[in-house]
C-alpha atoms as a PDB file:
ATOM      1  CA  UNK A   1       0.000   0.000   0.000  1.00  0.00           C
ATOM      2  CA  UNK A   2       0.831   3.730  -0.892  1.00  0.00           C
ATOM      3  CA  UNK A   3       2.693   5.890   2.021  1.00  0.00           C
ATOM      4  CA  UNK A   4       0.214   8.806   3.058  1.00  0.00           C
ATOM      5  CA  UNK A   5       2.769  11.029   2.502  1.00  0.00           C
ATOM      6  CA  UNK A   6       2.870  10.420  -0.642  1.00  0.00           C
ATOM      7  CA  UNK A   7      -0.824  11.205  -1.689  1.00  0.00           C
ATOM      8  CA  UNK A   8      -1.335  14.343   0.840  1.00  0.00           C
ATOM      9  CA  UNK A   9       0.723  17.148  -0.237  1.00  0.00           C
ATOM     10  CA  UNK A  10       2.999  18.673   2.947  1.00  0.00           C
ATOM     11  CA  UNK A  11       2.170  22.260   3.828  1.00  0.00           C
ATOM     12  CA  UNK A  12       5.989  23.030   4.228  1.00  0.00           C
ATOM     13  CA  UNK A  13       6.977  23.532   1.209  1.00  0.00           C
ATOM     14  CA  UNK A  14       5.074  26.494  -0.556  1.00  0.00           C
ATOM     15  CA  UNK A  15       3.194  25.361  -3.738  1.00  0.00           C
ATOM     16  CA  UNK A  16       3.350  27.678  -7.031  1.00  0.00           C
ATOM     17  CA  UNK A  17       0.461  27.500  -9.307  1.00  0.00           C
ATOM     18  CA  UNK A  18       1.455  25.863 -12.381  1.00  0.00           C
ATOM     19  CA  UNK A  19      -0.818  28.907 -14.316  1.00  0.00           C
ATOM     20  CA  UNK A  20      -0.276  32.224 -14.242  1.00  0.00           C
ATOM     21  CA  UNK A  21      -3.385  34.277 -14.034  1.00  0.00           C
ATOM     22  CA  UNK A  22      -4.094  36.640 -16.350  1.00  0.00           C
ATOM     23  CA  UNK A  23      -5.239  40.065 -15.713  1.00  0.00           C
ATOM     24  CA  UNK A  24      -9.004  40.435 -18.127  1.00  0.00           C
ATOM     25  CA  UNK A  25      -8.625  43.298 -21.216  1.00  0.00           C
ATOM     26  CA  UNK A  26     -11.370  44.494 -20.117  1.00  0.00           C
ATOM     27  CA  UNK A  27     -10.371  45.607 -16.199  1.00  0.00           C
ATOM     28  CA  UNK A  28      -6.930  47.192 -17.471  1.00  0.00           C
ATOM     29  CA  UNK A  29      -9.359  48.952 -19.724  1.00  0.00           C
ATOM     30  CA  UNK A  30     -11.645  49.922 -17.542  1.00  0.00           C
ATOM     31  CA  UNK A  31      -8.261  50.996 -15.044  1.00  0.00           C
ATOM     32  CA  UNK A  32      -7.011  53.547 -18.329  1.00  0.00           C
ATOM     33  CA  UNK A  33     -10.059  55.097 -19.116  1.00  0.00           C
ATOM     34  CA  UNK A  34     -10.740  55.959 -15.270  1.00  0.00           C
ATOM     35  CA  UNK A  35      -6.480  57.427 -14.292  1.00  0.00           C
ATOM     36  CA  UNK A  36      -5.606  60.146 -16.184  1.00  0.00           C
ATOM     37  CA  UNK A  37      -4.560  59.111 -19.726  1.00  0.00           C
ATOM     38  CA  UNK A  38      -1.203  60.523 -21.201  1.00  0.00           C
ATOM     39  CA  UNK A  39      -1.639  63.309 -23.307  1.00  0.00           C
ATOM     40  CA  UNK A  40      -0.504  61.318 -26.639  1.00  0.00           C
ATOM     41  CA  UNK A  41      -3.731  58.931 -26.125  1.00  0.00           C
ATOM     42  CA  UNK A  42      -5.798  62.372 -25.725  1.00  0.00           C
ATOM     43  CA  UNK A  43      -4.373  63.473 -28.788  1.00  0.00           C
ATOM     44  CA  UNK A  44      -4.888  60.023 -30.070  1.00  0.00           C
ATOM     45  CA  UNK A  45      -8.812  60.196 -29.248  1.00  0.00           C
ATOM     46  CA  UNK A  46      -9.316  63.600 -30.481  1.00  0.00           C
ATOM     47  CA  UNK A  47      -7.567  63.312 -33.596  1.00  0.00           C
ATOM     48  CA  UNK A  48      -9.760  60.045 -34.542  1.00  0.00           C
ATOM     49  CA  UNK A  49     -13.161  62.121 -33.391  1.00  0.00           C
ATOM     50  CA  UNK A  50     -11.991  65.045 -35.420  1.00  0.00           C
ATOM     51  CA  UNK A  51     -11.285  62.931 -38.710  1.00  0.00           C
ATOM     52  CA  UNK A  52     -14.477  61.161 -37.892  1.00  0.00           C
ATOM     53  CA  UNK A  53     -16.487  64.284 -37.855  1.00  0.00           C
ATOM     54  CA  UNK A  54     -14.793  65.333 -41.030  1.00  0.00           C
ATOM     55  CA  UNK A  55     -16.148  63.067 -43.236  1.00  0.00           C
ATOM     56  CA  UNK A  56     -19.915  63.882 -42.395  1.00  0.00           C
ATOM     57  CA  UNK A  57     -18.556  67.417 -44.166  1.00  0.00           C
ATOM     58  CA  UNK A  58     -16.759  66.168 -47.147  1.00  0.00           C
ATOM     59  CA  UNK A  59     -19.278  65.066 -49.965  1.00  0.00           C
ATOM     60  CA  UNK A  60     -18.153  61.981 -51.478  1.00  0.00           C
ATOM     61  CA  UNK A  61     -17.713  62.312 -54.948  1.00  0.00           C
ATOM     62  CA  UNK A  62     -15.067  60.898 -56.973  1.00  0.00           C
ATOM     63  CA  UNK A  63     -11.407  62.005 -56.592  1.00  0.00           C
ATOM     64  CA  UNK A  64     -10.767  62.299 -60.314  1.00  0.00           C
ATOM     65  CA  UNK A  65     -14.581  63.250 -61.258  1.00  0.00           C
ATOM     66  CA  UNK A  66     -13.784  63.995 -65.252  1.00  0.00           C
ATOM     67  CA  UNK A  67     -16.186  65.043 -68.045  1.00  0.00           C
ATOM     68  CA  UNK A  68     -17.593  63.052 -70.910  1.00  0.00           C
ATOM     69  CA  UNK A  69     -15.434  65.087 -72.924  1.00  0.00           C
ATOM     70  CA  UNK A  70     -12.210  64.392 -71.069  1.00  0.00           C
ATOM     71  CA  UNK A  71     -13.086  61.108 -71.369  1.00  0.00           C
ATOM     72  CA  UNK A  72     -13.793  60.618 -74.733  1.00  0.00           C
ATOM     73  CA  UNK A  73     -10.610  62.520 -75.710  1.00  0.00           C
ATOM     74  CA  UNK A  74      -8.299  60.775 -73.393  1.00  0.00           C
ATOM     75  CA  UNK A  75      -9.801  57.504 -74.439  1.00  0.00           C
ATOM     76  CA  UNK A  76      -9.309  58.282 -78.073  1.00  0.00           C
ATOM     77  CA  UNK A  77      -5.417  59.575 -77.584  1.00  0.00           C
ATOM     78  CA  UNK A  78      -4.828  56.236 -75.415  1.00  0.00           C
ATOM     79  CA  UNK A  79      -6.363  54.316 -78.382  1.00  0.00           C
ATOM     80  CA  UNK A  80      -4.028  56.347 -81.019  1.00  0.00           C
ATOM     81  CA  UNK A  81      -0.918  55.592 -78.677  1.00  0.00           C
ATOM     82  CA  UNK A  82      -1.758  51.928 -78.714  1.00  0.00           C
ATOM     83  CA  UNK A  83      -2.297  51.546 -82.372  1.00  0.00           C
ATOM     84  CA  UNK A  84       0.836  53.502 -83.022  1.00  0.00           C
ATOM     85  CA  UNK A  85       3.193  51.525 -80.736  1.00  0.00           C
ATOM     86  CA  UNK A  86       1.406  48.250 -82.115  1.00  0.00           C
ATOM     87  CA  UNK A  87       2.263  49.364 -85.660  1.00  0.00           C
ATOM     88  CA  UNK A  88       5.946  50.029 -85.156  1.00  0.00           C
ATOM     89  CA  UNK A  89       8.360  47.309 -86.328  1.00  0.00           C
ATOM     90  CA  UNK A  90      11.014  45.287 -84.775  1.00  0.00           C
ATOM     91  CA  UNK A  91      13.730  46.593 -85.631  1.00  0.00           C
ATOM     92  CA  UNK A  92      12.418  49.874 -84.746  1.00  0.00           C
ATOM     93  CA  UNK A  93      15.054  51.852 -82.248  1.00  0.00           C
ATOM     94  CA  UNK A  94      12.464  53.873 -80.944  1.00  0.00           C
ATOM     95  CA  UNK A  95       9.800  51.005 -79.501  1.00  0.00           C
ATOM     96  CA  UNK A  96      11.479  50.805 -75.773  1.00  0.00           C
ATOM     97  CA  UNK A  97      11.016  54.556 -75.462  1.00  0.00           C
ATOM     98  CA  UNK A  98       7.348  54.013 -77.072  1.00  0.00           C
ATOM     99  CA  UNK A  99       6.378  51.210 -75.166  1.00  0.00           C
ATOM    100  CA  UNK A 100       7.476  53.205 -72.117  1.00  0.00           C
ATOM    101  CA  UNK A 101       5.145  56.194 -72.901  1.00  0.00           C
ATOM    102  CA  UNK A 102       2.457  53.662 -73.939  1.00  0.00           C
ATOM    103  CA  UNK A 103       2.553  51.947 -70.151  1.00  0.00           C
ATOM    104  CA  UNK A 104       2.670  55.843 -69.043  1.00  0.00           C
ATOM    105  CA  UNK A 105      -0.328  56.547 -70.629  1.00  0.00           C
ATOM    106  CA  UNK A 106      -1.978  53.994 -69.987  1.00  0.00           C
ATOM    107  CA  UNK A 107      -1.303  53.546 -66.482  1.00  0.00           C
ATOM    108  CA  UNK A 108      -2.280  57.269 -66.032  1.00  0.00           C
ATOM    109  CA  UNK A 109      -5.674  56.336 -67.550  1.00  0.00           C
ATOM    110  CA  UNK A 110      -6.643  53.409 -65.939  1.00  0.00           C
ATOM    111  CA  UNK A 111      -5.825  55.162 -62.382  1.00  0.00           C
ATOM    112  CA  UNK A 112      -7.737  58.283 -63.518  1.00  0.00           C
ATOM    113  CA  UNK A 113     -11.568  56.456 -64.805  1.00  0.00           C
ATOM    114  CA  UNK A 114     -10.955  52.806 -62.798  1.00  0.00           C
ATOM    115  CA  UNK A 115     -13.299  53.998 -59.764  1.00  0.00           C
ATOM    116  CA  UNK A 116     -15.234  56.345 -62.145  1.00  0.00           C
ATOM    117  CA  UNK A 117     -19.158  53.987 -61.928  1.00  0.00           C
ATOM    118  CA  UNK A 118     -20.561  55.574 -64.326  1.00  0.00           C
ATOM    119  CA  UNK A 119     -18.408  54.443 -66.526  1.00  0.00           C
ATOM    120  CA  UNK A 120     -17.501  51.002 -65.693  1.00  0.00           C
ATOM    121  CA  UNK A 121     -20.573  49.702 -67.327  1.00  0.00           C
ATOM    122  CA  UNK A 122     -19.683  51.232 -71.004  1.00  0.00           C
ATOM    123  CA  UNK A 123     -18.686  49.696 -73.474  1.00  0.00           C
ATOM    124  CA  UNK A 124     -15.722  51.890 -74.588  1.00  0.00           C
ATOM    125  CA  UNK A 125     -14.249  51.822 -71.525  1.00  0.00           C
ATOM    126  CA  UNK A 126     -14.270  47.737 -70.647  1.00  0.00           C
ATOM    127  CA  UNK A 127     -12.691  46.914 -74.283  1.00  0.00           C
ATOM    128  CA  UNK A 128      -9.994  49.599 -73.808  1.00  0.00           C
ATOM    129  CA  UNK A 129      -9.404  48.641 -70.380  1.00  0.00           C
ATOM    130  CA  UNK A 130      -8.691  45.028 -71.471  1.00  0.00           C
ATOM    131  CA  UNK A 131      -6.633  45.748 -74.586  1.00  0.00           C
ATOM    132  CA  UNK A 132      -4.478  47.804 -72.445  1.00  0.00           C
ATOM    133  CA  UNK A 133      -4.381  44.674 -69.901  1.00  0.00           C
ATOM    134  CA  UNK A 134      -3.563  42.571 -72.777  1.00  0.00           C
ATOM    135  CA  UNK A 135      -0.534  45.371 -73.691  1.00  0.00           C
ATOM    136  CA  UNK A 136       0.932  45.852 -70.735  1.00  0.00           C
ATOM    137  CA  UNK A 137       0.767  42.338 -69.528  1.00  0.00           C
ATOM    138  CA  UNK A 138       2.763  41.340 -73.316  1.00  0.00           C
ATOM    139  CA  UNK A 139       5.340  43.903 -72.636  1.00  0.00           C
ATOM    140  CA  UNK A 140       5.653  43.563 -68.549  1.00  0.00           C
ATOM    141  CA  UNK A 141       6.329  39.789 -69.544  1.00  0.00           C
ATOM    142  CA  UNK A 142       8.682  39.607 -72.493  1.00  0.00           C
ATOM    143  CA  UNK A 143       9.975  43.018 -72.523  1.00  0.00           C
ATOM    144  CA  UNK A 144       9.407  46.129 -74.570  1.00  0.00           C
ATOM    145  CA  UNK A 145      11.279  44.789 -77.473  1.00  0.00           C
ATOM    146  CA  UNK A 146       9.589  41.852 -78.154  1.00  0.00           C
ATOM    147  CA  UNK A 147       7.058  41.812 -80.729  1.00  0.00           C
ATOM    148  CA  UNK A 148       3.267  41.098 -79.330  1.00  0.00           C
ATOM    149  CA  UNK A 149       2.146  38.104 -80.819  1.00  0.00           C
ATOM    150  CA  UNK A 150      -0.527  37.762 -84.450  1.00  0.00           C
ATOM    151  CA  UNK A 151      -4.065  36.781 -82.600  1.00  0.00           C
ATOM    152  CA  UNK A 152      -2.976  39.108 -79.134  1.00  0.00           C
ATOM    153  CA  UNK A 153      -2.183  42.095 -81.809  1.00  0.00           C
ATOM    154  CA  UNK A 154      -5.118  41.667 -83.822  1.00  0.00           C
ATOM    155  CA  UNK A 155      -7.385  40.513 -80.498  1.00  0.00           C
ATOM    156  CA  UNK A 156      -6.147  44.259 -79.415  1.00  0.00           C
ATOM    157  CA  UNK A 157      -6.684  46.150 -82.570  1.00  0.00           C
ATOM    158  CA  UNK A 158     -10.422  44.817 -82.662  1.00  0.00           C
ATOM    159  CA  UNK A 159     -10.580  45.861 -79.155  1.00  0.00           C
ATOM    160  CA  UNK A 160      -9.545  49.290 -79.846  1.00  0.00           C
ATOM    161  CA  UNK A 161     -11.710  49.565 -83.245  1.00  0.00           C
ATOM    162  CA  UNK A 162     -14.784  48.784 -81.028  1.00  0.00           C
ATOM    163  CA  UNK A 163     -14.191  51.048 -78.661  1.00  0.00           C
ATOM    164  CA  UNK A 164     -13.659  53.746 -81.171  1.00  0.00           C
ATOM    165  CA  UNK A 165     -16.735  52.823 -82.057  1.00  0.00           C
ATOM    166  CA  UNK A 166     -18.479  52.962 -78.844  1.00  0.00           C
ATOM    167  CA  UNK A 167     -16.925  56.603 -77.922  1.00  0.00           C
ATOM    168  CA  UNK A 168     -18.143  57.446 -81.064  1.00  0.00           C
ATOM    169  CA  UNK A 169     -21.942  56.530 -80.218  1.00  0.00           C
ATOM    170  CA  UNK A 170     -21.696  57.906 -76.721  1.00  0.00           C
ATOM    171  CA  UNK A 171     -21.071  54.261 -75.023  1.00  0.00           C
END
C-alpha cells in the first residue's frame, strides 16, 4: 500500500500555481479610461473624433470626377498611342522609349476612370481597359522589345476599333 505522505501534499513547502493568471482586457481597460490618460492617447482620441467628424462634411464624390469630354478625348489619344506603338516594327530603335510612354499613358488612364461607376458599365471603356491589360501584360512579360504576338495584336486592334466605335456613339 501507498505511504500517506505520498498522496497528501505537505504544507511546508510552498506550492506555485502551475498557471499564471491573467489580468481580463477588459479591467486594465476599464483601469485607463478611469487614471488620467497621457496626453498622446488624448491626442490620439481627439484626432480620430476630429477625422471622424470630417467626413460627415466632405461630400463623397469621386477624386478624379472627369467630363464626358475628357473622357472621350483621353480615351481616343490612349487608343491612337496603342495603335501607333502596335504598328511600329522590330527593328524599330524607338519602340522601348514608345512602349514606355504607352505603359505611361496607360497607367495614367486606368488610375484616372478605374473607380469612375458611371463608366464602368460602357462599353468603350471595358474593351480599352482590357486591350491595355492585354498590352501591358505582353510587354511587362517579355519586354518592350519583343514583338506582341498575331491573334494578341489583332485581339487588341479589334478591341480598340470597337471602342472607337463605342466613344463614337456615346457608349
Amino acid at each position: 500500500m501507498a505511504s500517506p505522505t505520498l498522496i497528501t501534499p505537505s504544507t511546508s513547502t510552498p506550492t506555485k500555481p502551475l498557471i499564471t493568471p491573467i489580468r481580463s482586457k477588459l479591467i486594465s481597460t476599464v483601469n485607463v479610461a478611469t487614471s488620467s490618460s497621457p496626453p498622446a492617447t488624448r491626442r490620439r482620441e481627439f484626432l480620430s473624433l476630429a477625422a471622424a467628424g470630417l467626413t460627415f462634411l466632405v461630400p463623397a464624390t469621386s477624386a478624379f470626377a472627369a467630363s464626358d469630354e475628357e473622357y472621350v478625348r483621353e480615351a481616343s489619344e490612349v487608343i491612337k498611342k496603342v495603335r501607333s506603338t502596335l504598328s511600329m516594327e522590330k527593328t524599330d530603335p524607338n519602340i522601348a522609349d514608345s512602349v514606355a510612354e504607352l505603359r505611361e499613358a496607360s497607367n495614367y488612364w486606368v488610375a484616372k476612370y478605374r473607380r469612375e461607376k458611371a463608366l464602368l458599365g460602357r462599353a468603350s471603356f471595358r474593351d480599352i481597359y482590357s486591350a491595355l491589360n492585354a498590352v501591358s501584360g505582353h510587354y511587362v512579360s517579355f519586354g518592350p522589345t519583343t514583338p506582341i504576338p498575331a491573334k494578341r495584336k489583332q485581339r487588341i486592334l479589334e478591341e480598340m476599333e470597337t471602342a472607337e466605335k463605342a466613344l463614337q456613339r456615346g457608349r
